[in-house]
N, C-alpha and C. Protein backbone atom coordinates (compact mmCIF):
# COMPACT_ATOMS: atom_id res chain seq x y z
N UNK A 1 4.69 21.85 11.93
CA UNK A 1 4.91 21.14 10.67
C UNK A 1 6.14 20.23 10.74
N UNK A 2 6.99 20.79 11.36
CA UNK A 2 8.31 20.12 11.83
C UNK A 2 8.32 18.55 11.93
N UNK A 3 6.93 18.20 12.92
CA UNK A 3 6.46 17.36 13.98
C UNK A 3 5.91 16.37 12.90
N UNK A 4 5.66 16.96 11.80
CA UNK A 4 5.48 15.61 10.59
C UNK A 4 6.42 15.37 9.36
N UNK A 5 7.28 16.14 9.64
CA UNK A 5 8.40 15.88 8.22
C UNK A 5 9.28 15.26 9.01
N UNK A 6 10.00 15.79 10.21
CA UNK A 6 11.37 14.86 10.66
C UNK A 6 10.56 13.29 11.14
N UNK A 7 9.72 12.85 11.16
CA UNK A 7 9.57 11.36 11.24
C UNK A 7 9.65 10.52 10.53
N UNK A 8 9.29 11.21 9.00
CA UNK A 8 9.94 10.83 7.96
C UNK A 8 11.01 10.79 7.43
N UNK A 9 11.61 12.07 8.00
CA UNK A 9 13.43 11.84 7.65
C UNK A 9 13.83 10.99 8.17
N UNK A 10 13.36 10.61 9.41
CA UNK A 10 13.90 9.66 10.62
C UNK A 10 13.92 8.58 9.69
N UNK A 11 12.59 8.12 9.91
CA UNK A 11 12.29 6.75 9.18
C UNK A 11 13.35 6.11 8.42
N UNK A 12 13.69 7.67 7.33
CA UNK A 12 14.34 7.17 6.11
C UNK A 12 15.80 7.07 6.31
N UNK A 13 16.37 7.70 7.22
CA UNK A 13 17.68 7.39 7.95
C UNK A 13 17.68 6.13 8.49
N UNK A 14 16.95 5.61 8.75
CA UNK A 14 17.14 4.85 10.44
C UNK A 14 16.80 3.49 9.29
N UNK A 15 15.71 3.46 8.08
CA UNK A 15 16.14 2.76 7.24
C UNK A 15 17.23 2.65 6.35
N UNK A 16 18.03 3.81 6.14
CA UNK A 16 19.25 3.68 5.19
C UNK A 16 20.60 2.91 5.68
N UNK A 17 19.86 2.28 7.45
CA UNK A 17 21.29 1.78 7.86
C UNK A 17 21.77 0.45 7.35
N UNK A 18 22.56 0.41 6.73
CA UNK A 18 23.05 -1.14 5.81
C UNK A 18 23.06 -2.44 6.96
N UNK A 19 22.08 -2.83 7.87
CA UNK A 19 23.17 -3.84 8.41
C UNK A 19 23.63 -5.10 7.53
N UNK A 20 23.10 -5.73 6.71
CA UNK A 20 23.91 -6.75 6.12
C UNK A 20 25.07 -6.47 5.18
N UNK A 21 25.18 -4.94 4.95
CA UNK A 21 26.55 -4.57 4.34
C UNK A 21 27.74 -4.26 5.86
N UNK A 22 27.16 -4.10 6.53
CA UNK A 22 28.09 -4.36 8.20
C UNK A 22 28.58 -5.62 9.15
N UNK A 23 26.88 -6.45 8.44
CA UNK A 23 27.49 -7.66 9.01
C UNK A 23 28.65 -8.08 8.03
N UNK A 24 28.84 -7.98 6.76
CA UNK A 24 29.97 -8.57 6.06
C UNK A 24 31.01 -8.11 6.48
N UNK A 25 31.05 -6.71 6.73
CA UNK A 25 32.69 -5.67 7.31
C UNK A 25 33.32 -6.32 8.33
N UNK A 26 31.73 -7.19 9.19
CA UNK A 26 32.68 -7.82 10.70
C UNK A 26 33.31 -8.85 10.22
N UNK A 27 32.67 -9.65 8.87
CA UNK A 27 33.49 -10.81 8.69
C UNK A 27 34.45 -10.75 7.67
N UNK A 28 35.08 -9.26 7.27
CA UNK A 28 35.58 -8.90 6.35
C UNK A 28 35.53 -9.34 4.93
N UNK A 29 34.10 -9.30 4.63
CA UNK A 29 33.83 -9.29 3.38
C UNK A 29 32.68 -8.32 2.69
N UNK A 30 33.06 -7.78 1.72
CA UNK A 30 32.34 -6.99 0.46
C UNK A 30 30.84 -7.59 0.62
N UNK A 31 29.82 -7.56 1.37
CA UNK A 31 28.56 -8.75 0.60
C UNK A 31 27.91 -8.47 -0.80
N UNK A 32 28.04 -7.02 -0.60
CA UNK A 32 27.78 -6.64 -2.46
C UNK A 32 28.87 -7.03 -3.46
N UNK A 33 29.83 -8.05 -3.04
CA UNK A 33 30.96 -8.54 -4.18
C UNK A 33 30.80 -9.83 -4.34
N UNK A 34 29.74 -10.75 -3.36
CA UNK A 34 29.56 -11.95 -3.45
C UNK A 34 28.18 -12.31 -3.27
N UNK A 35 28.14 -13.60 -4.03
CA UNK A 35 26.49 -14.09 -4.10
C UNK A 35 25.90 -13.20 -5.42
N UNK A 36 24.71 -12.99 -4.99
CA UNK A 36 23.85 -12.11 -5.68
C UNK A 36 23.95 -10.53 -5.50
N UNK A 37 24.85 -10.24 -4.28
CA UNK A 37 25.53 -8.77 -4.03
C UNK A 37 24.85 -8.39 -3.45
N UNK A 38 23.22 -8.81 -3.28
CA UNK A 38 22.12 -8.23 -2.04
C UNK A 38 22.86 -7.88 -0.97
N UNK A 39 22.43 -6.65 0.02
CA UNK A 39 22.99 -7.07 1.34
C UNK A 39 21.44 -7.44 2.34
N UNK A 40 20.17 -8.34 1.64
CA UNK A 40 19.63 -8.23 2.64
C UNK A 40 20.30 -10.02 3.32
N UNK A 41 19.09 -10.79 4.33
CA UNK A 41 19.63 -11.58 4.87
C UNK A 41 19.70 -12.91 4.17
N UNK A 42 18.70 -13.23 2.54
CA UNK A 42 19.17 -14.48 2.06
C UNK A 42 20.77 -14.55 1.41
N UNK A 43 21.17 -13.21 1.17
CA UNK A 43 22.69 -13.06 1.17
C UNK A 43 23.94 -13.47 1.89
N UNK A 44 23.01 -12.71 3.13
CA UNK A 44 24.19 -13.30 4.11
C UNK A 44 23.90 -14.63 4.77
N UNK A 45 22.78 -14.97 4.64
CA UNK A 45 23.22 -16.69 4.92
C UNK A 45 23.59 -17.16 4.17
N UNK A 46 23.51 -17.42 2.37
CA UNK A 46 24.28 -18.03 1.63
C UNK A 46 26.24 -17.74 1.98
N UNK A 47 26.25 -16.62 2.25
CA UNK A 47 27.57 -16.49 2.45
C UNK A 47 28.11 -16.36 3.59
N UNK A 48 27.64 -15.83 4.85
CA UNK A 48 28.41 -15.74 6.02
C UNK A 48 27.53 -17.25 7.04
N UNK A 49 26.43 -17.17 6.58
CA UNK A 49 26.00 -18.46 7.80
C UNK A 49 24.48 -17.80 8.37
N UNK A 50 24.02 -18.51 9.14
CA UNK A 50 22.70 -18.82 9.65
C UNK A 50 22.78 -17.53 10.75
N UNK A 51 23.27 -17.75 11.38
CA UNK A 51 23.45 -16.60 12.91
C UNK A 51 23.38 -15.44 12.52
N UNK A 52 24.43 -15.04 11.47
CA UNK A 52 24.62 -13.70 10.94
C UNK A 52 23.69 -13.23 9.99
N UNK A 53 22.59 -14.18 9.01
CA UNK A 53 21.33 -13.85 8.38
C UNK A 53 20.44 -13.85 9.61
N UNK A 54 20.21 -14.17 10.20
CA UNK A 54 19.07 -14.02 11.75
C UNK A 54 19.31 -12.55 11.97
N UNK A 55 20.52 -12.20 12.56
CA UNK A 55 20.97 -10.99 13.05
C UNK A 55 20.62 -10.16 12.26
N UNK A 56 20.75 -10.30 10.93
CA UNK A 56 20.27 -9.03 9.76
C UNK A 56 18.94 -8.64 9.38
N UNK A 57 18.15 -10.52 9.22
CA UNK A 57 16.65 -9.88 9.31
C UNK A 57 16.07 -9.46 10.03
N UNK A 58 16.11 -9.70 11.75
CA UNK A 58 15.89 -8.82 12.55
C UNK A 58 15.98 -7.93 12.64
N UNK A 59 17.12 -7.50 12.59
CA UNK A 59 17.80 -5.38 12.55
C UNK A 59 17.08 -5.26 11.69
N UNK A 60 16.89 -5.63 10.32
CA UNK A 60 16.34 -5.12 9.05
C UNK A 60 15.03 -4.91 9.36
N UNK A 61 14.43 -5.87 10.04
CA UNK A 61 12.62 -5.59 10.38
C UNK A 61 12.54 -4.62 11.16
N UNK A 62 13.67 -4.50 12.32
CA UNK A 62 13.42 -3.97 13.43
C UNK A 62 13.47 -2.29 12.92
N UNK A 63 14.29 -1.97 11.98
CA UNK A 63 14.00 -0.77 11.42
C UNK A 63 12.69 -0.10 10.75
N UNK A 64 11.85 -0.82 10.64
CA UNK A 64 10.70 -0.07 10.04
C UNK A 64 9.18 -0.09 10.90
N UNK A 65 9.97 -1.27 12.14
CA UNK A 65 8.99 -1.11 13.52
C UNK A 65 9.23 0.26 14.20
N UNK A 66 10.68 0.44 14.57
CA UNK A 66 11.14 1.45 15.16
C UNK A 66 10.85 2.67 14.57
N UNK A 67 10.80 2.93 12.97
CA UNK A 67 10.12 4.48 12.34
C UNK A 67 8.84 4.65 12.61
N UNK A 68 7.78 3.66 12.57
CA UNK A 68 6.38 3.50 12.88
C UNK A 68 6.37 4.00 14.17
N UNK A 69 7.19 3.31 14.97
CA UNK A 69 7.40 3.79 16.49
C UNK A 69 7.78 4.90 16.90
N UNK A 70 8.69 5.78 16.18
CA UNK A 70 9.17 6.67 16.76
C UNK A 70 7.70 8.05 16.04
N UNK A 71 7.18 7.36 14.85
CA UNK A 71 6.38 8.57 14.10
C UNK A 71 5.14 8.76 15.32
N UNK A 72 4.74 7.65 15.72
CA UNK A 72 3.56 7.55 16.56
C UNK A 72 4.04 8.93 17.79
N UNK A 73 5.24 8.74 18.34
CA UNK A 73 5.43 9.62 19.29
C UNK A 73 5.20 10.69 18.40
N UNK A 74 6.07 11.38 17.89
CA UNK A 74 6.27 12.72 17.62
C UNK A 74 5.03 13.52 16.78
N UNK A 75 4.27 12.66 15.94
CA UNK A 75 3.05 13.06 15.04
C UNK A 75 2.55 13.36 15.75
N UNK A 76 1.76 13.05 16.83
CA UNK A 76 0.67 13.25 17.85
C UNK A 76 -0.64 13.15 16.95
N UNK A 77 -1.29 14.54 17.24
CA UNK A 77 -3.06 14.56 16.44
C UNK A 77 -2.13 15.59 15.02
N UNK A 78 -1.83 14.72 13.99
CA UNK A 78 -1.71 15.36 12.91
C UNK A 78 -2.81 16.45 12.39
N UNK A 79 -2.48 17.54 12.11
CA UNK A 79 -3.31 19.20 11.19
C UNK A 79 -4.26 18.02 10.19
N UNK A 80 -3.18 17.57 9.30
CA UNK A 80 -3.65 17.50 8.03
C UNK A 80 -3.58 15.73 7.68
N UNK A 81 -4.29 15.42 6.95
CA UNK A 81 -4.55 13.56 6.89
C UNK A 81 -5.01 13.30 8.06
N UNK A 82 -4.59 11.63 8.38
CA UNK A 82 -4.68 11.42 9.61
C UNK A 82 -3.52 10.82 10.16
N UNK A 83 -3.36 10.36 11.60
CA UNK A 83 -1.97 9.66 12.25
C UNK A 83 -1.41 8.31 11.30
N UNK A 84 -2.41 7.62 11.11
CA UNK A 84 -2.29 6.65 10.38
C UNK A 84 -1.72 6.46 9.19
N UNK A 85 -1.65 8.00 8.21
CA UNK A 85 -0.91 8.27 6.98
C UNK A 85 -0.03 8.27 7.62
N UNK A 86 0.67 9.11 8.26
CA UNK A 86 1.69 9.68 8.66
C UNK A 86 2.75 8.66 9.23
N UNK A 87 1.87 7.64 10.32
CA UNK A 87 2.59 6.35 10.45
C UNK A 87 2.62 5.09 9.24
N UNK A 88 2.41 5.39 8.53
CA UNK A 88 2.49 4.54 7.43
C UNK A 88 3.57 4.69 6.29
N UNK A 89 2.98 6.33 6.08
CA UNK A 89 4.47 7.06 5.28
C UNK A 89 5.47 7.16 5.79
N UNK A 90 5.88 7.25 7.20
CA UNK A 90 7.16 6.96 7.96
C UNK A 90 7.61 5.84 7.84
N UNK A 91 6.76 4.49 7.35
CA UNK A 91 7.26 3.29 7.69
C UNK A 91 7.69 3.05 6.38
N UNK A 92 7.04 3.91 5.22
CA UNK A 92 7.63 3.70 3.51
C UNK A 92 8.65 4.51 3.40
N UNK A 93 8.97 5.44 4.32
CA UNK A 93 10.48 5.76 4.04
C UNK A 93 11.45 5.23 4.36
N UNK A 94 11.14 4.77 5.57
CA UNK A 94 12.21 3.50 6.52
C UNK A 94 12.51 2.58 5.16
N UNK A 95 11.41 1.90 4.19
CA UNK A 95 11.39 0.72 3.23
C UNK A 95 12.55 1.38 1.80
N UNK A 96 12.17 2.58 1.81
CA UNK A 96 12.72 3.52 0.80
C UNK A 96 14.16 3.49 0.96
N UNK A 97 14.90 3.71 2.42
CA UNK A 97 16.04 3.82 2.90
C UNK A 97 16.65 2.58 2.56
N UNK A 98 15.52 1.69 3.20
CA UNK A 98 16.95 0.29 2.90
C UNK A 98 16.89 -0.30 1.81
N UNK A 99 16.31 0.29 0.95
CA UNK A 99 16.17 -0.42 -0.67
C UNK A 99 17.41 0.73 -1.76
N UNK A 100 17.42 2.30 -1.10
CA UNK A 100 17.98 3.32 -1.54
C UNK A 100 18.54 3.79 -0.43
N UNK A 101 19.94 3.39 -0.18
CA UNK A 101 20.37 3.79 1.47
C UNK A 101 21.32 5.09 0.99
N UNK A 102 21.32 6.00 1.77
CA UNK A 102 22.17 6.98 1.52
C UNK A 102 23.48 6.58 2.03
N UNK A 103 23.74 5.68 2.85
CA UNK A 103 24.64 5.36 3.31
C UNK A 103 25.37 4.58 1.54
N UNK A 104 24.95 4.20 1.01
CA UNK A 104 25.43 3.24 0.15
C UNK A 104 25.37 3.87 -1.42
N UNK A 105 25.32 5.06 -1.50
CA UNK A 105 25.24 5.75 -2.78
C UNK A 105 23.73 5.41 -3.50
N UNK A 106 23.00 5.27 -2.58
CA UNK A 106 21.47 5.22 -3.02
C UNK A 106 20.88 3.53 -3.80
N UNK A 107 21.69 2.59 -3.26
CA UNK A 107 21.55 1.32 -3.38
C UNK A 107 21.38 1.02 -2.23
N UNK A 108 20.68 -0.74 -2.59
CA UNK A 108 20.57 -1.35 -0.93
C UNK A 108 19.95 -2.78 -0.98
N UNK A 109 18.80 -2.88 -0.08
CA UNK A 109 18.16 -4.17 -0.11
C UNK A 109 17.01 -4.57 -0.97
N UNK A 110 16.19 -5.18 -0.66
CA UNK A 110 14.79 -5.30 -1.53
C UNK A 110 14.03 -4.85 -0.66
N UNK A 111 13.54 -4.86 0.79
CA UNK A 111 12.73 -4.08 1.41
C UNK A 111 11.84 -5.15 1.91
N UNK A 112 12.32 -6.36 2.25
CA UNK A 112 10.66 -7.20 2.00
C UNK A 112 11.20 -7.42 3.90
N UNK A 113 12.25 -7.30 4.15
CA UNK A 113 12.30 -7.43 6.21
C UNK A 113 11.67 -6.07 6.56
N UNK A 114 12.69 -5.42 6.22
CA UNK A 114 11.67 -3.68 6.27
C UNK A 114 10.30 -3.47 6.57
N UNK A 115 9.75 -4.04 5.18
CA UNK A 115 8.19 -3.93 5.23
C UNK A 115 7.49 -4.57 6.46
N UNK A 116 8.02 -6.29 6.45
CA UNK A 116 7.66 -6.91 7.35
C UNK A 116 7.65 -6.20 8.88
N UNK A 117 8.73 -5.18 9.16
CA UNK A 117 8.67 -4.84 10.38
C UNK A 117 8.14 -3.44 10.32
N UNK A 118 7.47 -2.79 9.09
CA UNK A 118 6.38 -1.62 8.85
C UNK A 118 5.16 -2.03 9.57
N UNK A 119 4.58 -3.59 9.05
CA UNK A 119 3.32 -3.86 9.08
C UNK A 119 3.39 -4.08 10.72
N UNK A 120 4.30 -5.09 11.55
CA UNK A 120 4.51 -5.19 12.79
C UNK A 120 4.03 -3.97 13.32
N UNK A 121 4.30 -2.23 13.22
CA UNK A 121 4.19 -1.66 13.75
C UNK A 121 2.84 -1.26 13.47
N UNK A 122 1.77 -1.22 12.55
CA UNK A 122 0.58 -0.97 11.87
C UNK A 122 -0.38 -1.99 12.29
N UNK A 123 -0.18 -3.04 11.73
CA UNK A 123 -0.67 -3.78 11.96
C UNK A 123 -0.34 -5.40 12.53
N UNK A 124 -0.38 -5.50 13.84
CA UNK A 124 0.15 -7.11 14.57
C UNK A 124 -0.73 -7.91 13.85
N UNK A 125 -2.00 -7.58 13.69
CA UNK A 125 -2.40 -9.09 13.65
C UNK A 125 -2.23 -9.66 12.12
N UNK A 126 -2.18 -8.67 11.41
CA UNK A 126 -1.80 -8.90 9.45
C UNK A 126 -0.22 -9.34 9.57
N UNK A 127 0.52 -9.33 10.60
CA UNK A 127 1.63 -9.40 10.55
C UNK A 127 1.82 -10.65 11.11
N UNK A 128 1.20 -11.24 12.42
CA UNK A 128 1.14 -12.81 12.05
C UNK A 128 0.45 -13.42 10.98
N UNK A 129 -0.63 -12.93 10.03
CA UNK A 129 -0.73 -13.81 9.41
C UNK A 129 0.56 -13.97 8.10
N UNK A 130 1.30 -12.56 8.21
CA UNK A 130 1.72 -12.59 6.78
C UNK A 130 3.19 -13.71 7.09
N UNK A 131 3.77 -13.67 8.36
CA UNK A 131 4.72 -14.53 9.05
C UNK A 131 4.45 -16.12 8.19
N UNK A 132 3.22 -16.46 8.71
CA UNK A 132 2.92 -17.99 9.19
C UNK A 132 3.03 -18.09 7.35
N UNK A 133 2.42 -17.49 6.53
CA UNK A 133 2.55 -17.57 5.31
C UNK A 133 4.09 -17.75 4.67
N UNK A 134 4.59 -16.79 5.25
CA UNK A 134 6.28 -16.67 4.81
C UNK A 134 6.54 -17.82 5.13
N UNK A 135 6.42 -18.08 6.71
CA UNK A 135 7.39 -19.50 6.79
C UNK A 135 7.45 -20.76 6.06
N UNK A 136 5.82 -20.46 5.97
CA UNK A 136 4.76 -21.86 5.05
C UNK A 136 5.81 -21.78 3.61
N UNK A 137 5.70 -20.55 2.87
CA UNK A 137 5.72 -20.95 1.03
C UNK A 137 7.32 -21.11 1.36
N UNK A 138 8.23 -20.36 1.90
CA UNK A 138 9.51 -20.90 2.09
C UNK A 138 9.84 -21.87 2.05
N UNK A 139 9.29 -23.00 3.04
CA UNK A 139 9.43 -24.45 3.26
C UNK A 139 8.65 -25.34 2.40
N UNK A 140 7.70 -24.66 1.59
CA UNK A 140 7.61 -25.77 0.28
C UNK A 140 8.29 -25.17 -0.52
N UNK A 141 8.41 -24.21 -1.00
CA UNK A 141 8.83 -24.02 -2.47
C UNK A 141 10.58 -23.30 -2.45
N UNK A 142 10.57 -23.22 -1.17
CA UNK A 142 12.62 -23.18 -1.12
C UNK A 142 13.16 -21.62 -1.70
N UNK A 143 12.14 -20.88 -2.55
CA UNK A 143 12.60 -19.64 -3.30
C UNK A 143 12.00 -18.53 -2.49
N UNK A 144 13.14 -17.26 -1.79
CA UNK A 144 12.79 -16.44 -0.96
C UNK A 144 11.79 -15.26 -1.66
N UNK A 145 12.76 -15.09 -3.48
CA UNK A 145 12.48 -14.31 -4.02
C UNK A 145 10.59 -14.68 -4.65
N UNK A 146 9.96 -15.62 -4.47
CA UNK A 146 8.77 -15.76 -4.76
C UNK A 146 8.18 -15.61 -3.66
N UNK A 147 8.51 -16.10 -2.30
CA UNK A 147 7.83 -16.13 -1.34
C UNK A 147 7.58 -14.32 -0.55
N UNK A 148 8.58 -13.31 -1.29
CA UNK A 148 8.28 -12.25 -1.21
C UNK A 148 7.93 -11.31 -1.89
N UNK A 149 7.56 -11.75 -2.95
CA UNK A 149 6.77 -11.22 -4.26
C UNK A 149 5.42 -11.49 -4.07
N UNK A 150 4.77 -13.15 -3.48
CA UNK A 150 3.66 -12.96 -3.61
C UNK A 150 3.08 -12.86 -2.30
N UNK A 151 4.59 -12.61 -0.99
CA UNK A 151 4.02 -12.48 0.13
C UNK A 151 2.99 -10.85 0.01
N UNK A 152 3.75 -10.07 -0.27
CA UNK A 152 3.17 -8.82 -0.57
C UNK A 152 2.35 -8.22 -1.07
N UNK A 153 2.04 -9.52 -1.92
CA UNK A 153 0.86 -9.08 -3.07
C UNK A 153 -0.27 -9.78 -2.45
N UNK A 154 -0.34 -10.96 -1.30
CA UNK A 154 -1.37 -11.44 -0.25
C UNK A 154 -1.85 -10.51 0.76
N UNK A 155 -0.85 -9.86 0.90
CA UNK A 155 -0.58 -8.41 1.83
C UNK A 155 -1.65 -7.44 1.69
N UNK A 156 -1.81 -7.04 0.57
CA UNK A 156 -2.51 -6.22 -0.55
C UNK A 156 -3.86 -6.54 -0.10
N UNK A 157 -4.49 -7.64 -0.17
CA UNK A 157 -6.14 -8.63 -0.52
C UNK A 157 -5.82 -8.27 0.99
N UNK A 158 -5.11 -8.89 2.10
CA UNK A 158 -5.14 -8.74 3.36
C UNK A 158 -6.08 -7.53 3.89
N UNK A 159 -5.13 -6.32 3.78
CA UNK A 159 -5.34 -4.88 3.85
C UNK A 159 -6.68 -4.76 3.70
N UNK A 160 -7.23 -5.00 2.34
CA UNK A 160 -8.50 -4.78 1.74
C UNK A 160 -9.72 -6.14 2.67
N UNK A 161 -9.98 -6.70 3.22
CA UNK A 161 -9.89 -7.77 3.57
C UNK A 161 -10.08 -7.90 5.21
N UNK A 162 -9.75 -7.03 5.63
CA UNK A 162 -9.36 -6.84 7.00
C UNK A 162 -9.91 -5.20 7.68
N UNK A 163 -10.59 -4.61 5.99
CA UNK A 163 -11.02 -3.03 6.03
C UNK A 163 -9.94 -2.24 7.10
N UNK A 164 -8.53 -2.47 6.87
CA UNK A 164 -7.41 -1.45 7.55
C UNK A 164 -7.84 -0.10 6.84
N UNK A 165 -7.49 0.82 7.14
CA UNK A 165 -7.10 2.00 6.74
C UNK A 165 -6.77 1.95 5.32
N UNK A 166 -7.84 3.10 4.31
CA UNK A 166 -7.31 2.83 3.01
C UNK A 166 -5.68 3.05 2.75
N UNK A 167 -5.25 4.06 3.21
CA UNK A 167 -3.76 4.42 3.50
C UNK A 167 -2.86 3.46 3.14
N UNK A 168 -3.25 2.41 4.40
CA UNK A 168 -2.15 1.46 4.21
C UNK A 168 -2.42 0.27 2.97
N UNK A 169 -3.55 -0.35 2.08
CA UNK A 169 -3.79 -0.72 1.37
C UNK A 169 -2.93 0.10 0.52
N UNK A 170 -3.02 1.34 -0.32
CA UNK A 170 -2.60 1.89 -1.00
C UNK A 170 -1.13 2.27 -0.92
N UNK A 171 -0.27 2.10 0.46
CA UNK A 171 1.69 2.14 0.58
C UNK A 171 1.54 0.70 0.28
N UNK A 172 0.77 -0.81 0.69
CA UNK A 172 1.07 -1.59 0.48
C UNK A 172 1.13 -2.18 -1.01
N UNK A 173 0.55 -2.03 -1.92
CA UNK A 173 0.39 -1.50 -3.23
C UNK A 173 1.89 -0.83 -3.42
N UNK A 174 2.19 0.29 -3.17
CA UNK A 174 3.00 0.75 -3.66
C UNK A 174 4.38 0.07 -3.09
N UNK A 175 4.32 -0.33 -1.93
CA UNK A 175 5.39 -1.38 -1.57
C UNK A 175 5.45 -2.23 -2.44
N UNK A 176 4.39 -2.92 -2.78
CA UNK A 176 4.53 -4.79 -3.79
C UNK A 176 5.09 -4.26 -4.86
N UNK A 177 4.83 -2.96 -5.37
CA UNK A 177 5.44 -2.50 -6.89
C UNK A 177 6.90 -2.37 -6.64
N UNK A 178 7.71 -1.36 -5.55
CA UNK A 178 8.84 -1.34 -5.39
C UNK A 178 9.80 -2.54 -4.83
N UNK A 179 9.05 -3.51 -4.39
CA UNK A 179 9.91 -5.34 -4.21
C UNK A 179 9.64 -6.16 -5.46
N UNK A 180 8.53 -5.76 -6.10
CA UNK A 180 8.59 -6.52 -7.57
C UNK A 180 9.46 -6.13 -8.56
N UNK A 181 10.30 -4.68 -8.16
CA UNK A 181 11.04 -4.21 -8.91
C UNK A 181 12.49 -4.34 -8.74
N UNK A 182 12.44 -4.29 -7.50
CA UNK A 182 13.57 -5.15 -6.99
C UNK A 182 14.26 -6.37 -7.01
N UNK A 183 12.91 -6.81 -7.53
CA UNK A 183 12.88 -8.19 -7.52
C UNK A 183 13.20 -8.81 -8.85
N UNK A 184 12.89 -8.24 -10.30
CA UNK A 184 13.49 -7.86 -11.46
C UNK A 184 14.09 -9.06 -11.86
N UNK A 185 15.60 -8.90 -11.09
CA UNK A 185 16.54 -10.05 -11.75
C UNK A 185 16.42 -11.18 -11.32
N UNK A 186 15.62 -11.99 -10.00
CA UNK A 186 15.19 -12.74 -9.29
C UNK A 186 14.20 -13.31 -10.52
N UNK A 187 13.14 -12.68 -11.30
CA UNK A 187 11.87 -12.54 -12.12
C UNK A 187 12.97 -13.51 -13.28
N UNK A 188 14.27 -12.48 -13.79
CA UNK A 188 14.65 -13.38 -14.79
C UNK A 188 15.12 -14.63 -14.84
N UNK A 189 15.92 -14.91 -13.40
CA UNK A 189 16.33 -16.09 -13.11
C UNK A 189 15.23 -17.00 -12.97
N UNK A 190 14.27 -16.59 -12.52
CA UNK A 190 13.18 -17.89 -12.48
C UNK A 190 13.19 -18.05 -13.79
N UNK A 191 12.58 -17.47 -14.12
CA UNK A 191 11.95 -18.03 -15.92
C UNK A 191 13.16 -18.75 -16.70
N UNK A 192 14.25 -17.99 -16.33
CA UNK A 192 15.51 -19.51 -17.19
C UNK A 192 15.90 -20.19 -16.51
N UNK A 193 14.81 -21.03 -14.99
CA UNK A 193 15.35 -22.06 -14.46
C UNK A 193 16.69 -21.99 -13.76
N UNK A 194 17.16 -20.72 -13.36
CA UNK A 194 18.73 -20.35 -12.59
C UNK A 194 18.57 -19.66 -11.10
N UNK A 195 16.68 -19.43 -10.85
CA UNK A 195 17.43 -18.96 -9.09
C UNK A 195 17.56 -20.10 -8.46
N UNK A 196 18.34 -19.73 -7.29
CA UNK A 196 18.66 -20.48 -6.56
C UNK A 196 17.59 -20.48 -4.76
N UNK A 197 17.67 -21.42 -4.70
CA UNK A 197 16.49 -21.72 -3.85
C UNK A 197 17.78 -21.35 -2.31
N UNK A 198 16.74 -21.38 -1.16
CA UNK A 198 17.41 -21.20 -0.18
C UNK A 198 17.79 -21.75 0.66
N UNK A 199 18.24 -23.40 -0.05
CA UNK A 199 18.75 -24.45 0.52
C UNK A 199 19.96 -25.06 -0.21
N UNK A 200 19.47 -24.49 -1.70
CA UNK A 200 20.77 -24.69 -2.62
C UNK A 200 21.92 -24.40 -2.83
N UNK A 201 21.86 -24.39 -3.98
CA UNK A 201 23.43 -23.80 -4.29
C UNK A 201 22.92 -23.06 -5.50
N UNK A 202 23.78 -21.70 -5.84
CA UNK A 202 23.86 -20.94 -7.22
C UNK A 202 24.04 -21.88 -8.43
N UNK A 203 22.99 -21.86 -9.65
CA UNK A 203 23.55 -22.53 -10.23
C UNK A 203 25.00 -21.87 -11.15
């Protein structure tokens, strides 16, 4: 039983690691005291620069490839469900961690690199398409916080669409609910015309 709960602890550790609250420490700054206080990576490029948001969404993805990865080893032929829950729910705790990091008094990111590097480990080929999409609505419409609201919710039809595993249809679902919630104050700024796009400036 062991062999299916610690992959999930894992997950959820190995997601609770802050890196964009670390990348700020190297450049000695608070990132939850500036900008929008996010520490994921449209944060730290508004405030530290291009190199150091690269560096974060990577680590940030690379964490919920690596729980998928590490669950695959240790689950083996799961008793009960199948491998596929099990690697899936490992990859929603990894998402859980960096949205609710224990490292950070149970605050954190929005989860949308996370996820991105859940599906990497589940599914490659939903994961280029969901990429080419990201890059696409980014570069017309400039707003990260839409382009990962309705990246997720394309995600969703994907899943269903692609006949994956009901499993993952149903964390992905429950993912779009926990980045739409995250996503909250992003939701209010649109509607009074105040987010800021990811070329701009705050208004």
């Amino acid at each position: 039983m062991l062999n299916l709960i610690v992959p999930i602890i894992i997950g959820y550790l190995i997601g609770s690691i802050p890196f964009g609250f670390l990348a700020g420490k190297l450049k000695g700054v608070d990132i939850r005291k500036v900008g929008s206080g996010n520490i994921g990576a449209t944060n730290i490029y508004r405030n530290l620069g291009i190199m150091p948001a690269l560096a974060v969404f990577l680590l940030d993805l690379l964490k919920g490839t690596l729980a998928v990865y590490i669950a695959s080893i240790m689950i083996g032929n799961p008793p009960i469900l199948t491998k596929e829950s099990f690697l899936v729910i490992s990859g929603l705790a990894a998402i859980i961690g960096h949205s609710y990091s224990v490292f950070l008094g149970g605050k954190g990111g929005k989860g949308s690199a996370t996820g991105l590097g859940v599906l990497l480990g589940i599914a490659p080929d939903l994961f280029i398409i969901t990429m080419i999409y990201v890059i696409a609505a980014i570069a017309i419409t400039r707003y990260v916080s839409v382009t990962s609201m309705t990246g997720v919710l394309l995600l969703a039809i994907l899943m269903f669409m692609f006949h994956k595993p009901i499993v993952y249809f149903i964390v992905t679902v429950i993912v779009a609910i926990l980045i739409i919630i995250k996503h909250i104050p992003n939701i209010k700024r649109l509607l009074a015309g105040k987010e800021p796009k990811i070329w701009g400036r705050r208004k």
